[in-house]
N, C-alpha and C. Protein backbone atom coordinates (compact mmCIF):
# COMPACT_ATOMS: atom_id res chain seq x y z
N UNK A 1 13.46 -4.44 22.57
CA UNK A 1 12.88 -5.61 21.90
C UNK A 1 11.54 -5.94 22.55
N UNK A 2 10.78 -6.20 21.40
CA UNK A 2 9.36 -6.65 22.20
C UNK A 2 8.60 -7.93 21.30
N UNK A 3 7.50 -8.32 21.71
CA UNK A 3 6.80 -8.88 20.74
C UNK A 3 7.28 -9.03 19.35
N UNK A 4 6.75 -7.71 18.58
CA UNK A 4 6.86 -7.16 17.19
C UNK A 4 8.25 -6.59 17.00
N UNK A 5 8.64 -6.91 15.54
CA UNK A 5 9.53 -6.08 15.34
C UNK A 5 9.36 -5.65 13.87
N UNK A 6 10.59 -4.89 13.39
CA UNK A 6 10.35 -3.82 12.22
C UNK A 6 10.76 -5.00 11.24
N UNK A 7 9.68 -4.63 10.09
CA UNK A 7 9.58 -5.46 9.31
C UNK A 7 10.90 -5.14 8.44
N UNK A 8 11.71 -6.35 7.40
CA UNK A 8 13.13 -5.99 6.78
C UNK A 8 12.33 -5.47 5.60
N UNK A 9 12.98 -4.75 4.87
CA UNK A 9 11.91 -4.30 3.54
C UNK A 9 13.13 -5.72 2.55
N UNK A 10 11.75 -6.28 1.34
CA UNK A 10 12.20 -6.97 0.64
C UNK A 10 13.49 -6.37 -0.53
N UNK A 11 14.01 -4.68 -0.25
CA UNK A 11 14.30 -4.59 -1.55
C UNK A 11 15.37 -3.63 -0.69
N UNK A 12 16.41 -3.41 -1.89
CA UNK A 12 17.14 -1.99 -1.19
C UNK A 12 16.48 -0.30 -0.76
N UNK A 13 16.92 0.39 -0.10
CA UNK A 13 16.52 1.20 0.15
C UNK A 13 16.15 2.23 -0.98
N UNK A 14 17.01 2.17 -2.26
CA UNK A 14 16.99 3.23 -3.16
C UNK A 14 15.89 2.32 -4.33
N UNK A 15 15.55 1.29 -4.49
CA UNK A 15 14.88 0.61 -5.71
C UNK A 15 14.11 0.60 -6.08
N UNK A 16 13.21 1.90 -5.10
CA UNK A 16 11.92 2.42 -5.85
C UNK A 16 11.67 3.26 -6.25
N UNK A 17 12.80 4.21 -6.35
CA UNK A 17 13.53 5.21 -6.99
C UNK A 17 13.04 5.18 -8.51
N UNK A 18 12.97 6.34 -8.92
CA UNK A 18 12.33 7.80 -8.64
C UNK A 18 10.75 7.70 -7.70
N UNK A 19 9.78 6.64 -8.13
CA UNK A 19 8.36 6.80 -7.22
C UNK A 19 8.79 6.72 -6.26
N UNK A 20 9.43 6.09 -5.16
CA UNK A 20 9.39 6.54 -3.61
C UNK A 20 10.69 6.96 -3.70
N UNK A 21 11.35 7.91 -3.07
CA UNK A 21 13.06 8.38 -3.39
C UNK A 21 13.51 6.96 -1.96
N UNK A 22 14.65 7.09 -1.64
CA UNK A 22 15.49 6.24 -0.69
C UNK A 22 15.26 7.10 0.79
N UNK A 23 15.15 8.49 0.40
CA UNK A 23 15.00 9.74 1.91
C UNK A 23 13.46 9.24 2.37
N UNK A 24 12.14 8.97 1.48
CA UNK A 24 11.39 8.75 1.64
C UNK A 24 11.23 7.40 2.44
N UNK A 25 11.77 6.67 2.24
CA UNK A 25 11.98 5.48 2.34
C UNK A 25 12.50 5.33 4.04
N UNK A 26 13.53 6.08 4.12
CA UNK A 26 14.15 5.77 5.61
C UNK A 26 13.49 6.49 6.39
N UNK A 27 12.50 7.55 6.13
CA UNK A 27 12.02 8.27 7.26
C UNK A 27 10.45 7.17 7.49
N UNK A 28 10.07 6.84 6.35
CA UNK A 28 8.77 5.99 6.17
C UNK A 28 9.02 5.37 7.30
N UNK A 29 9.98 4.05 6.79
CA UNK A 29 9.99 2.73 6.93
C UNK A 29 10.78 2.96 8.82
N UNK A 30 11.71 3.37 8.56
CA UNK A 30 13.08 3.86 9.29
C UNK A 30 12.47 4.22 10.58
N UNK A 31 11.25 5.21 10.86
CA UNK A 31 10.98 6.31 11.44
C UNK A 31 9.62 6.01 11.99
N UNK A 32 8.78 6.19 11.07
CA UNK A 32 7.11 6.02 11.55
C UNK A 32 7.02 4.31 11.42
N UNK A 33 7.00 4.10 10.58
CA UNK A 33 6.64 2.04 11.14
C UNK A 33 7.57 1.62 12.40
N UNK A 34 9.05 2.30 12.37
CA UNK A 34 9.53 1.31 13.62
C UNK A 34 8.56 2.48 15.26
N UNK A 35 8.48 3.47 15.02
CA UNK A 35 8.13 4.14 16.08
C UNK A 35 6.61 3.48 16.56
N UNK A 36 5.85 3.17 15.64
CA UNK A 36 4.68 2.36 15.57
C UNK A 36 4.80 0.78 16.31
N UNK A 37 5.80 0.13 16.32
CA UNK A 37 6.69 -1.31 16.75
C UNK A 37 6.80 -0.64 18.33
N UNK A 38 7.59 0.16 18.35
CA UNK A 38 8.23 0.33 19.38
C UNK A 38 6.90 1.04 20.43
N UNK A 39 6.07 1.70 20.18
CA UNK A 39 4.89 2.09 20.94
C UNK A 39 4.30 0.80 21.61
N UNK A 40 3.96 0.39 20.33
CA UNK A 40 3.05 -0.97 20.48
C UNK A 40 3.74 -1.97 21.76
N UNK A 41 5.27 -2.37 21.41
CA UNK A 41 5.56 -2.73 22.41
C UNK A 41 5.49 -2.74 23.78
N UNK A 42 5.51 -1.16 23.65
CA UNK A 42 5.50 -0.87 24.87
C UNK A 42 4.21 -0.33 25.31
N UNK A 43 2.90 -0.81 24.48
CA UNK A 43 1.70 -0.92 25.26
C UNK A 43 1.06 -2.31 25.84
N UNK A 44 1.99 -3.27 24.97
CA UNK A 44 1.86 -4.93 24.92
C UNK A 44 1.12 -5.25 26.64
N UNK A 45 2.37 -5.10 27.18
CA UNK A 45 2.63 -5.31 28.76
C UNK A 45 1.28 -5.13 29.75
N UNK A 46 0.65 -6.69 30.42
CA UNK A 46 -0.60 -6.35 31.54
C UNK A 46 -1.60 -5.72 29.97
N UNK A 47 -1.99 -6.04 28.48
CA UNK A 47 -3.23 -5.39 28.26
C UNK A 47 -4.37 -6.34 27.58
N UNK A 48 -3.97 -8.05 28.41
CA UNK A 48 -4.51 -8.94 27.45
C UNK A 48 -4.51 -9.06 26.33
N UNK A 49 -3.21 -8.57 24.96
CA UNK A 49 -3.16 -8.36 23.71
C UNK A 49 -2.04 -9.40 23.44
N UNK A 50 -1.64 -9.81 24.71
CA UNK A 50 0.09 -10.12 24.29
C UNK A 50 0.02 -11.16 24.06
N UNK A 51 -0.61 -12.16 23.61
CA UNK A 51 -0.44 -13.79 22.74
C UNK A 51 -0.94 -13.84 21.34
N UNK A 52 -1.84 -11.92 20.94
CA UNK A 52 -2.52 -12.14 19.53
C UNK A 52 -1.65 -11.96 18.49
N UNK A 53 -2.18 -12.11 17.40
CA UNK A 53 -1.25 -11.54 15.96
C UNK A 53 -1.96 -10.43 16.05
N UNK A 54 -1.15 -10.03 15.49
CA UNK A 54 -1.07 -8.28 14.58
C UNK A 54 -3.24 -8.25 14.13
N UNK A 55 -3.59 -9.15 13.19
CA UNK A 55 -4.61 -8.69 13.10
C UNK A 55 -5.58 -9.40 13.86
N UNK A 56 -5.02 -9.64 14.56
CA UNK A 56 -6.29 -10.00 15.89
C UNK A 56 -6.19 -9.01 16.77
N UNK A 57 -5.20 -8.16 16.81
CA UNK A 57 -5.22 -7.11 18.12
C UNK A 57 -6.31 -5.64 17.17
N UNK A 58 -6.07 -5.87 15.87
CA UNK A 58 -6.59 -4.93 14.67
C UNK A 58 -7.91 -5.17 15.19
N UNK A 59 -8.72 -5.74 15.11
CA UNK A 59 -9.98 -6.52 15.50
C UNK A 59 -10.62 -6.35 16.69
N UNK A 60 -9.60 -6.51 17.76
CA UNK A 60 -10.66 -6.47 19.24
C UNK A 60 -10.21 -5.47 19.88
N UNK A 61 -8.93 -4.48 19.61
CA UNK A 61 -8.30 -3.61 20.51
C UNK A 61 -9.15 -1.91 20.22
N UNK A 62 -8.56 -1.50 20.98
CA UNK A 62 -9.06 -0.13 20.55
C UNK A 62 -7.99 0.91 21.43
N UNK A 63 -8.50 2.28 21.03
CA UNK A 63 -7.27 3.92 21.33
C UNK A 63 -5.99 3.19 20.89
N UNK A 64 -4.98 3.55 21.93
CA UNK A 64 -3.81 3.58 21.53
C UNK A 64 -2.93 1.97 20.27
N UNK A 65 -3.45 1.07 21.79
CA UNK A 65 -3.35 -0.30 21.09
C UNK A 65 -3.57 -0.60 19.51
N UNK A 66 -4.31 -0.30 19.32
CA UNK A 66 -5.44 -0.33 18.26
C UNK A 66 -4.72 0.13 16.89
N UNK A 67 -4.04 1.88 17.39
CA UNK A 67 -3.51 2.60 16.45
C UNK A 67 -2.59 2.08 16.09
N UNK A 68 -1.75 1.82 16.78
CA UNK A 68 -0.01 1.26 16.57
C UNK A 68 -0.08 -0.10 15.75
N UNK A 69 -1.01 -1.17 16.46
CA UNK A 69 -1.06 -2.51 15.68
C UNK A 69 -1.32 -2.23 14.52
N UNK A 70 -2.58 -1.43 13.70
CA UNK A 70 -3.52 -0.83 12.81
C UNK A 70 -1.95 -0.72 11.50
N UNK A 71 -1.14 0.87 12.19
CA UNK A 71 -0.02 1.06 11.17
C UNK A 71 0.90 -0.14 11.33
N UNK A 72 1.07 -0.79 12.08
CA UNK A 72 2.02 -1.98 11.51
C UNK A 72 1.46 -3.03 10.66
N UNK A 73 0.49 -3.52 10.76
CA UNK A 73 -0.19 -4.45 10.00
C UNK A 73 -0.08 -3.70 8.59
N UNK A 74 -0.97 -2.19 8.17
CA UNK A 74 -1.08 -1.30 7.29
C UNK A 74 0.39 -1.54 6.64
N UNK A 75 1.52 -0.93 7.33
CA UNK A 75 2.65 -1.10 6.44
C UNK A 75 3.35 -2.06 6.49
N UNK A 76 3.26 -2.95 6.83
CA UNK A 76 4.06 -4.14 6.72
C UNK A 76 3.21 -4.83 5.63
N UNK A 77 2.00 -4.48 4.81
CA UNK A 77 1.09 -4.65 3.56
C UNK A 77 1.83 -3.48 2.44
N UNK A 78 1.58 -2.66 2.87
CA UNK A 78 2.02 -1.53 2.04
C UNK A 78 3.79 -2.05 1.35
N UNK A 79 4.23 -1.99 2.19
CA UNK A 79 6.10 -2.50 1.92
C UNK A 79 6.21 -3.10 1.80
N UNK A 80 5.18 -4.48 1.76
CA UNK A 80 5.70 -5.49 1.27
C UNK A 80 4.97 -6.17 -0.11
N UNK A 81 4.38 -4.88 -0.85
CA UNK A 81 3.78 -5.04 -2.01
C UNK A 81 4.73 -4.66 -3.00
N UNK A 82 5.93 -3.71 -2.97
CA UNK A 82 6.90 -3.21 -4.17
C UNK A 82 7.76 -4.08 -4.61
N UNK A 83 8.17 -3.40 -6.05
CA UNK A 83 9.36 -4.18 -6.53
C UNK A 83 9.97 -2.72 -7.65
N UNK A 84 10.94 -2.89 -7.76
CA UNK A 84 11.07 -1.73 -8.69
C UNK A 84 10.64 -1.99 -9.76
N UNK A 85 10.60 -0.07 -9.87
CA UNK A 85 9.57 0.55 -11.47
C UNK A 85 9.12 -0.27 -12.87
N UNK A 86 8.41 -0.48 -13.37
CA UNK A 86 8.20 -1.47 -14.55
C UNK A 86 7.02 -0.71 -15.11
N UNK A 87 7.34 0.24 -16.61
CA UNK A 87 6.94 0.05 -17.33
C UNK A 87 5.22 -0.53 -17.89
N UNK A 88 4.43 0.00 -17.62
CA UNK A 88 3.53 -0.90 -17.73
C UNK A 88 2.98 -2.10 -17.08
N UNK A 89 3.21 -2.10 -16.21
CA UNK A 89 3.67 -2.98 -15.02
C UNK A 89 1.96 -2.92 -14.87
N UNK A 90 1.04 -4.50 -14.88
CA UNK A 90 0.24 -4.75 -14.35
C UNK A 90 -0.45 -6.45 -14.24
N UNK A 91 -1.76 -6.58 -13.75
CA UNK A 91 -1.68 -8.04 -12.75
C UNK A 91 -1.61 -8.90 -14.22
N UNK A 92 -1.98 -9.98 -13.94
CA UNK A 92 -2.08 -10.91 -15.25
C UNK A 92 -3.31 -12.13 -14.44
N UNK A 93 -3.53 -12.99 -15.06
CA UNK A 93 -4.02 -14.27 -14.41
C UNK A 93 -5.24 -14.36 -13.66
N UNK A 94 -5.54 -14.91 -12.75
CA UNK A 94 -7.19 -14.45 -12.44
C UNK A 94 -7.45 -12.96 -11.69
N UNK A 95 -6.72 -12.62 -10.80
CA UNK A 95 -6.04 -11.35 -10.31
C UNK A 95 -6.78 -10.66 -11.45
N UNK A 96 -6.02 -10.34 -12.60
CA UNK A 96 -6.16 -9.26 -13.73
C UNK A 96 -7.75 -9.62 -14.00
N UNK A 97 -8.18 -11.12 -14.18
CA UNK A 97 -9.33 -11.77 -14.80
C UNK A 97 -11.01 -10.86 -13.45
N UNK A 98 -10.31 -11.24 -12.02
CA UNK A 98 -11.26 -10.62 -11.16
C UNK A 98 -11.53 -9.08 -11.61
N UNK A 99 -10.44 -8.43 -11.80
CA UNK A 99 -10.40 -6.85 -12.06
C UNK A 99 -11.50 -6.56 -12.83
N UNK A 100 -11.34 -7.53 -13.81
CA UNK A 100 -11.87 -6.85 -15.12
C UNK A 100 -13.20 -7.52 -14.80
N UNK A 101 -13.54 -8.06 -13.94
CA UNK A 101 -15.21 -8.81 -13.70
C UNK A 101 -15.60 -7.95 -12.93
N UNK A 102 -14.77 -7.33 -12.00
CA UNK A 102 -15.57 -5.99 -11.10
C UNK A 102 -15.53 -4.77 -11.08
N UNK A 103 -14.31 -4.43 -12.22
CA UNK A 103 -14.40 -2.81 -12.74
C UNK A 103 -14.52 -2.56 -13.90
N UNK A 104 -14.51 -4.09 -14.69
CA UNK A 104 -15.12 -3.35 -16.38
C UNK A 104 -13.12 -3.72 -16.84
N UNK A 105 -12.41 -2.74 -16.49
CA UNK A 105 -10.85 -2.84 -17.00
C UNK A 105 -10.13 -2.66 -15.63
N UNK A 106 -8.91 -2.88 -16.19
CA UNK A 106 -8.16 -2.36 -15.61
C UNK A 106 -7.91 -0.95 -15.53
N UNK A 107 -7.94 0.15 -16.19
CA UNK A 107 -7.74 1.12 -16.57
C UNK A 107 -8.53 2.10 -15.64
N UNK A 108 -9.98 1.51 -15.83
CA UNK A 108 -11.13 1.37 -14.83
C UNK A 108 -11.05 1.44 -13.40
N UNK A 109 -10.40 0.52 -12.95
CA UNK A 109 -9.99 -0.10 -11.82
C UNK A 109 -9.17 1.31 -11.01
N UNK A 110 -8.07 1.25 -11.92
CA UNK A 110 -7.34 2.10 -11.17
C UNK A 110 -7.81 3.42 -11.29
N UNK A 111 -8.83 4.05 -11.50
CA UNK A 111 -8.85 5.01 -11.95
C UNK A 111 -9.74 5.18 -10.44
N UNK A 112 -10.84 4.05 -10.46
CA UNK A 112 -11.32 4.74 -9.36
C UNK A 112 -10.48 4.45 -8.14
N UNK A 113 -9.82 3.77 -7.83
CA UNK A 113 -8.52 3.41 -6.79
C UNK A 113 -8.36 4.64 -6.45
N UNK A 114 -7.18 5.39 -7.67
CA UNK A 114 -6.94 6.47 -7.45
C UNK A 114 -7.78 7.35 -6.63
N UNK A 115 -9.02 7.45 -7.36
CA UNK A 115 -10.12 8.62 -6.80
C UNK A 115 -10.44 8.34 -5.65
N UNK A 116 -10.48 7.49 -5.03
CA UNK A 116 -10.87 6.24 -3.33
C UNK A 116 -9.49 7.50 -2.77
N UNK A 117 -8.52 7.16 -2.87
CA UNK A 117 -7.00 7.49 -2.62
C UNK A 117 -7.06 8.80 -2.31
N UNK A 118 -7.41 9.49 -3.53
CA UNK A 118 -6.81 11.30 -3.87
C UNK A 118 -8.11 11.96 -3.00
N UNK A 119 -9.74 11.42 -2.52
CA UNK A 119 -10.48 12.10 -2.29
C UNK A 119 -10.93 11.70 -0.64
N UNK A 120 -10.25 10.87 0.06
CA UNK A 120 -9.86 10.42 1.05
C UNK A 120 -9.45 11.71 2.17
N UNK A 121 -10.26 12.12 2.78
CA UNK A 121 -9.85 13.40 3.54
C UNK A 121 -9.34 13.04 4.75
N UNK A 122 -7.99 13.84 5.08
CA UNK A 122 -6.99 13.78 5.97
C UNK A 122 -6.12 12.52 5.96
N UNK A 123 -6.02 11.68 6.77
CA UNK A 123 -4.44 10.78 6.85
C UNK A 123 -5.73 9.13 6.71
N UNK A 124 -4.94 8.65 5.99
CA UNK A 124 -5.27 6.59 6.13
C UNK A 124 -5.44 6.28 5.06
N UNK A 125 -5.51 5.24 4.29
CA UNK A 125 -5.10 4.33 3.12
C UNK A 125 -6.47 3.90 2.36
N UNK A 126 -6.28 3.75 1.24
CA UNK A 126 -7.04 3.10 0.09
C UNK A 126 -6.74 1.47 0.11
N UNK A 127 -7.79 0.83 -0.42
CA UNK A 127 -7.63 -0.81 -0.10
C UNK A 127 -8.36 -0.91 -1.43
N UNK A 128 -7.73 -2.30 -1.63
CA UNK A 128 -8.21 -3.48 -2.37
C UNK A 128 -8.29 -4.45 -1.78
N UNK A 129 -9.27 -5.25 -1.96
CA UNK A 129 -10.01 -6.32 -0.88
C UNK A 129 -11.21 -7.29 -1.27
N UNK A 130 -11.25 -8.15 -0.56
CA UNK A 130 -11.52 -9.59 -1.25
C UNK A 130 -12.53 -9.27 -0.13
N UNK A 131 -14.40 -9.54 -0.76
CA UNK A 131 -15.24 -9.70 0.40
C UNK A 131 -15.76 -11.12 0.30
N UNK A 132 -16.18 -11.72 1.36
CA UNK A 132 -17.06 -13.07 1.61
C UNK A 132 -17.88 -13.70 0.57
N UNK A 133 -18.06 -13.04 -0.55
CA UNK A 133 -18.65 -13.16 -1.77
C UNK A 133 -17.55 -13.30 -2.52
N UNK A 134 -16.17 -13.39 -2.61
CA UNK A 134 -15.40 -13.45 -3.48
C UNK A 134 -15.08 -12.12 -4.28
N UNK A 135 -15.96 -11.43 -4.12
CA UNK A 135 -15.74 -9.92 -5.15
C UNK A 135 -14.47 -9.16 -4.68
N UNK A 136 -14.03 -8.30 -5.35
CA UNK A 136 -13.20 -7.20 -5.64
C UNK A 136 -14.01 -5.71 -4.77
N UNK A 137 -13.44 -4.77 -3.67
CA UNK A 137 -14.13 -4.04 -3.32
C UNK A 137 -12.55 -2.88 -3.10
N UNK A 138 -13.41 -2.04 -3.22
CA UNK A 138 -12.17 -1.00 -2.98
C UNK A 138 -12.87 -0.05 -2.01
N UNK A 139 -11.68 0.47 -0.84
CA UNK A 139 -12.74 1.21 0.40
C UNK A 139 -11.57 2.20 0.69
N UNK A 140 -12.02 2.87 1.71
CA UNK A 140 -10.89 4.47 1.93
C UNK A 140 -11.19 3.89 3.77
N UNK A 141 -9.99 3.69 4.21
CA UNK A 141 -10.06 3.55 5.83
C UNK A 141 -8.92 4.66 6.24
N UNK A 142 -9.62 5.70 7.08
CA UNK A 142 -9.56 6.36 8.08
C UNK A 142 -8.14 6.17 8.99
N UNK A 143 -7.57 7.03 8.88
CA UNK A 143 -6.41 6.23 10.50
C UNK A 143 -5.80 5.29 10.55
N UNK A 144 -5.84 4.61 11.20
CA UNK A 144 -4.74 3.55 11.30
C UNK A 144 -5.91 2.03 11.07
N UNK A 145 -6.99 2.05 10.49
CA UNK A 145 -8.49 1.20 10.07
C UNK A 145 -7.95 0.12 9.26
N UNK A 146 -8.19 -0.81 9.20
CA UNK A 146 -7.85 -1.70 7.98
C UNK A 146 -8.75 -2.69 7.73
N UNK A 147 -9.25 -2.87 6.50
CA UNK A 147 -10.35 -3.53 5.99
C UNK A 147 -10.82 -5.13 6.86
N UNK A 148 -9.61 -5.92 7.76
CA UNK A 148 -10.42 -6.93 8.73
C UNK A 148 -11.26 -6.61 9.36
N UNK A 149 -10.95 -5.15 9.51
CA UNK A 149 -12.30 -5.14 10.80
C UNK A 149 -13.69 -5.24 10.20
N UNK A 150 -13.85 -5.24 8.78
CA UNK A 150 -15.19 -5.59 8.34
C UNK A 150 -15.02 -6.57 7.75
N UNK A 151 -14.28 -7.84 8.45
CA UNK A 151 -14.37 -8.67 7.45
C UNK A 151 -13.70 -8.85 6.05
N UNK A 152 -13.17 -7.95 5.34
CA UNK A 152 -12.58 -7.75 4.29
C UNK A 152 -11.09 -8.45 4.45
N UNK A 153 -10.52 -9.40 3.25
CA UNK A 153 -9.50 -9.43 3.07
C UNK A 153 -8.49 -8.56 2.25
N UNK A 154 -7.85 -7.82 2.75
CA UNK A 154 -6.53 -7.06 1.91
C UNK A 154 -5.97 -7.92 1.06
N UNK A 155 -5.35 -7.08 0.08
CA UNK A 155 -4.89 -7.43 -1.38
C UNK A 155 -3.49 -6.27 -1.37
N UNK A 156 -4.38 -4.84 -1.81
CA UNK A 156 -3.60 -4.28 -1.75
C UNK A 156 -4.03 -2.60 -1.39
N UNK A 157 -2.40 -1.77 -0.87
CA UNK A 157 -3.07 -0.57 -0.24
C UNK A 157 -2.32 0.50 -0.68
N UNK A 158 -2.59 1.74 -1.11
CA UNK A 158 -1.85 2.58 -0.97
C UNK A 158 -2.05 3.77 0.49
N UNK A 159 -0.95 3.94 0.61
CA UNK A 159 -0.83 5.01 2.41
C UNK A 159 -1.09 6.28 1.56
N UNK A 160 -1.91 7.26 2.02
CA UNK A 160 -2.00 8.85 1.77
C UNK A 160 -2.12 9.37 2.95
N UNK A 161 -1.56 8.69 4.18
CA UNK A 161 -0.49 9.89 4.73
C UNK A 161 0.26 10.65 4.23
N UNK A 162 0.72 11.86 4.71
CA UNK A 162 1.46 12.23 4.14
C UNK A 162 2.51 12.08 4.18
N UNK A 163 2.93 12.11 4.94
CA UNK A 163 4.52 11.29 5.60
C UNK A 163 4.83 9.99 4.31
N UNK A 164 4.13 9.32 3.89
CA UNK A 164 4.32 8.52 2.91
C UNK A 164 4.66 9.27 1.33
N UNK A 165 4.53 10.50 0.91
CA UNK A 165 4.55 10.97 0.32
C UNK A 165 5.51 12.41 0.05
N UNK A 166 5.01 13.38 1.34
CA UNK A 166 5.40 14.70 0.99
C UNK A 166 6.80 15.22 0.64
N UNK A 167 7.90 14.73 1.10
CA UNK A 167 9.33 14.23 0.79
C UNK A 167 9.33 14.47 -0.53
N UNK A 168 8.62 13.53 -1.40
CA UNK A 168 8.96 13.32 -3.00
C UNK A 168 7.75 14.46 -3.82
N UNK A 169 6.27 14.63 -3.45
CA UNK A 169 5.62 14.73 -3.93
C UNK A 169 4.83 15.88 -3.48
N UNK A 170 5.14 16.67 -2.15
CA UNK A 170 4.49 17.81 -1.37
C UNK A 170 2.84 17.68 -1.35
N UNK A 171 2.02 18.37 -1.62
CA UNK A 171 0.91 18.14 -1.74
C UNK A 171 0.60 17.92 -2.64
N UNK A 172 1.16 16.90 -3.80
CA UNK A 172 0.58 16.40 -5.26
C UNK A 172 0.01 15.16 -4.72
N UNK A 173 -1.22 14.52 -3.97
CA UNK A 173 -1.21 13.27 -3.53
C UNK A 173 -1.77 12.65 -4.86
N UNK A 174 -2.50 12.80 -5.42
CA UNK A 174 -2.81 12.37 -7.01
C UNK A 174 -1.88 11.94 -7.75
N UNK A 175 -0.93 12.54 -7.94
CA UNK A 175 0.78 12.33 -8.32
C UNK A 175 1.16 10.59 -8.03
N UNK A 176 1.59 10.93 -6.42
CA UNK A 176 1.79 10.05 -6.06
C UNK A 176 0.87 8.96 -6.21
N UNK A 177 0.03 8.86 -5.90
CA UNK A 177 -1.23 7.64 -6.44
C UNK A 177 -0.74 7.22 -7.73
N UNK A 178 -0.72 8.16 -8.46
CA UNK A 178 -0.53 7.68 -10.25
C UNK A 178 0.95 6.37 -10.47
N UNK A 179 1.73 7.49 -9.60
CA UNK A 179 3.33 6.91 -9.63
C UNK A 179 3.14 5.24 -9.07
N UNK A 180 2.48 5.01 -8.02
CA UNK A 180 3.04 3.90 -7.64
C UNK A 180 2.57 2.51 -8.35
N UNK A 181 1.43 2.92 -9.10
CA UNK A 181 1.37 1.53 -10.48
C UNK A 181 2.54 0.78 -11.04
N UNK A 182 3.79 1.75 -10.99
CA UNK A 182 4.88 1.16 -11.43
C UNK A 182 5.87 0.06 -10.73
N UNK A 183 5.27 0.14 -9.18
CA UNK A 183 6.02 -0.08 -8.52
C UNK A 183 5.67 -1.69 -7.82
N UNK A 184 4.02 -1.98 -8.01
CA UNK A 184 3.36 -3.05 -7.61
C UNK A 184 4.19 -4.32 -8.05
N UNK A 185 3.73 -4.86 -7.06
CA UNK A 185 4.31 -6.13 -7.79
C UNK A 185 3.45 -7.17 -7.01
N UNK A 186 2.73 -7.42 -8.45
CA UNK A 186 1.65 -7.72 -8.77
C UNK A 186 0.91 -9.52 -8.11
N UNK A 187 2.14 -10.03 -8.38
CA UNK A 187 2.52 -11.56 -7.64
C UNK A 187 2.57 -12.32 -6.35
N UNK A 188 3.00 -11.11 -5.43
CA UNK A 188 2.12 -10.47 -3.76
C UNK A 188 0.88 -10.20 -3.97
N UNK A 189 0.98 -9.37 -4.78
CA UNK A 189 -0.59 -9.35 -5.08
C UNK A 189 -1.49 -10.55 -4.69
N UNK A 190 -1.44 -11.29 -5.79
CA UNK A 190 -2.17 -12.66 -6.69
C UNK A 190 -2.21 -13.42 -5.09
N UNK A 191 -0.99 -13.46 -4.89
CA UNK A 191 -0.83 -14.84 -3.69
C UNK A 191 -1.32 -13.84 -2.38
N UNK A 192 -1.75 -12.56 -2.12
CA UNK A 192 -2.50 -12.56 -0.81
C UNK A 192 -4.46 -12.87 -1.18
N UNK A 193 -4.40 -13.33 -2.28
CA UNK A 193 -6.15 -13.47 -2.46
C UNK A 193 -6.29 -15.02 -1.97
């Protein structure tokens, strides 16, 4: 036990089934986020980090520190954006209203998401993000990076690690990008802007 601990996922293990399988799920969530907790913990100790939140250590820390806080913050965003599969499943309300003021559509939107996502070389996440101007920005961060450190507020992210993926989808990461539209839930969304 330390500081941090592993975040509960809001949903059952199997309910994002078929886009993330339940195997995917326990090695994800189960495996790499708690191993990420449990590092972190145990870098906490003597490194002046140990009274911050999660994205204040994102912010001023760096190497190891840095990494571990980075993927917990990252997926404890990531996992706690799903709900199961829906059909057509997309935002509504000013959410949907911003989209369509900074990508033209929705359709739009995700399309270049995707391409942010699928053309993203090697391991770290795609963002949606709220800048100081109020706008809509979409960025590709590197590693364990997450859009505070420029200031950016998160909305929403997809992981293209692979580890987030290869289980269900092997090297289709495009695939997977496509799949998880179904899975948003959209209302987390709205209420992290």
């Amino acid at each position: 036990m330390g500081k941090f601990e592993l975040m509960a996922l809001p949903y059952a293990m199997e309910a994002l089934e078929p886009v993330i399988s339940r195997q995917t799920l326990e090695f994800h969530h189960g495996k790499h986020l708690a191993g990420y907790v449990n590092n972190l913990n145990g870098l906490l100790p003597g490194s002046g980090f140990e009274e911050m939140t999660l994205e204040e250590i994102v912010c001023k820390a760096q190497g190891g520190i840095l990494n571990n806080a980075g993927q917990i913050l990252n997926h404890e965003l990531y996992f706690g954006q799903f709900t199961a599969p829906k059909d057509g499943n997309a935002p509504t309300g000013k959410l949907a209203e911003a989209i369509v003021r900074d990508f033209g559509s929705f359709e739009a939107f995700k399309e270049a998401f995707q391409k942010a996502g699928a053309t993203l070389f090697g391991s770290g996440w795609v963002w949606l993000s709220v800048d100081q101007n109020g706008g809509l920005v979409i960025t590709q961060e590197a590693n364990a990076a997450n859009p505070v450190q420029k200031g950016l507020k998160p909305l929403l992210t997809f992981d293209v690690w692979e580890h987030a993926y290869y289980l269900d989808y092997q090297n289709r990461r495009p695939d997977h990008l496509a799949a998880l539209w179904q899975i948003i839930n959209w209302e987390v969304i709205e209420q992290r802007t």
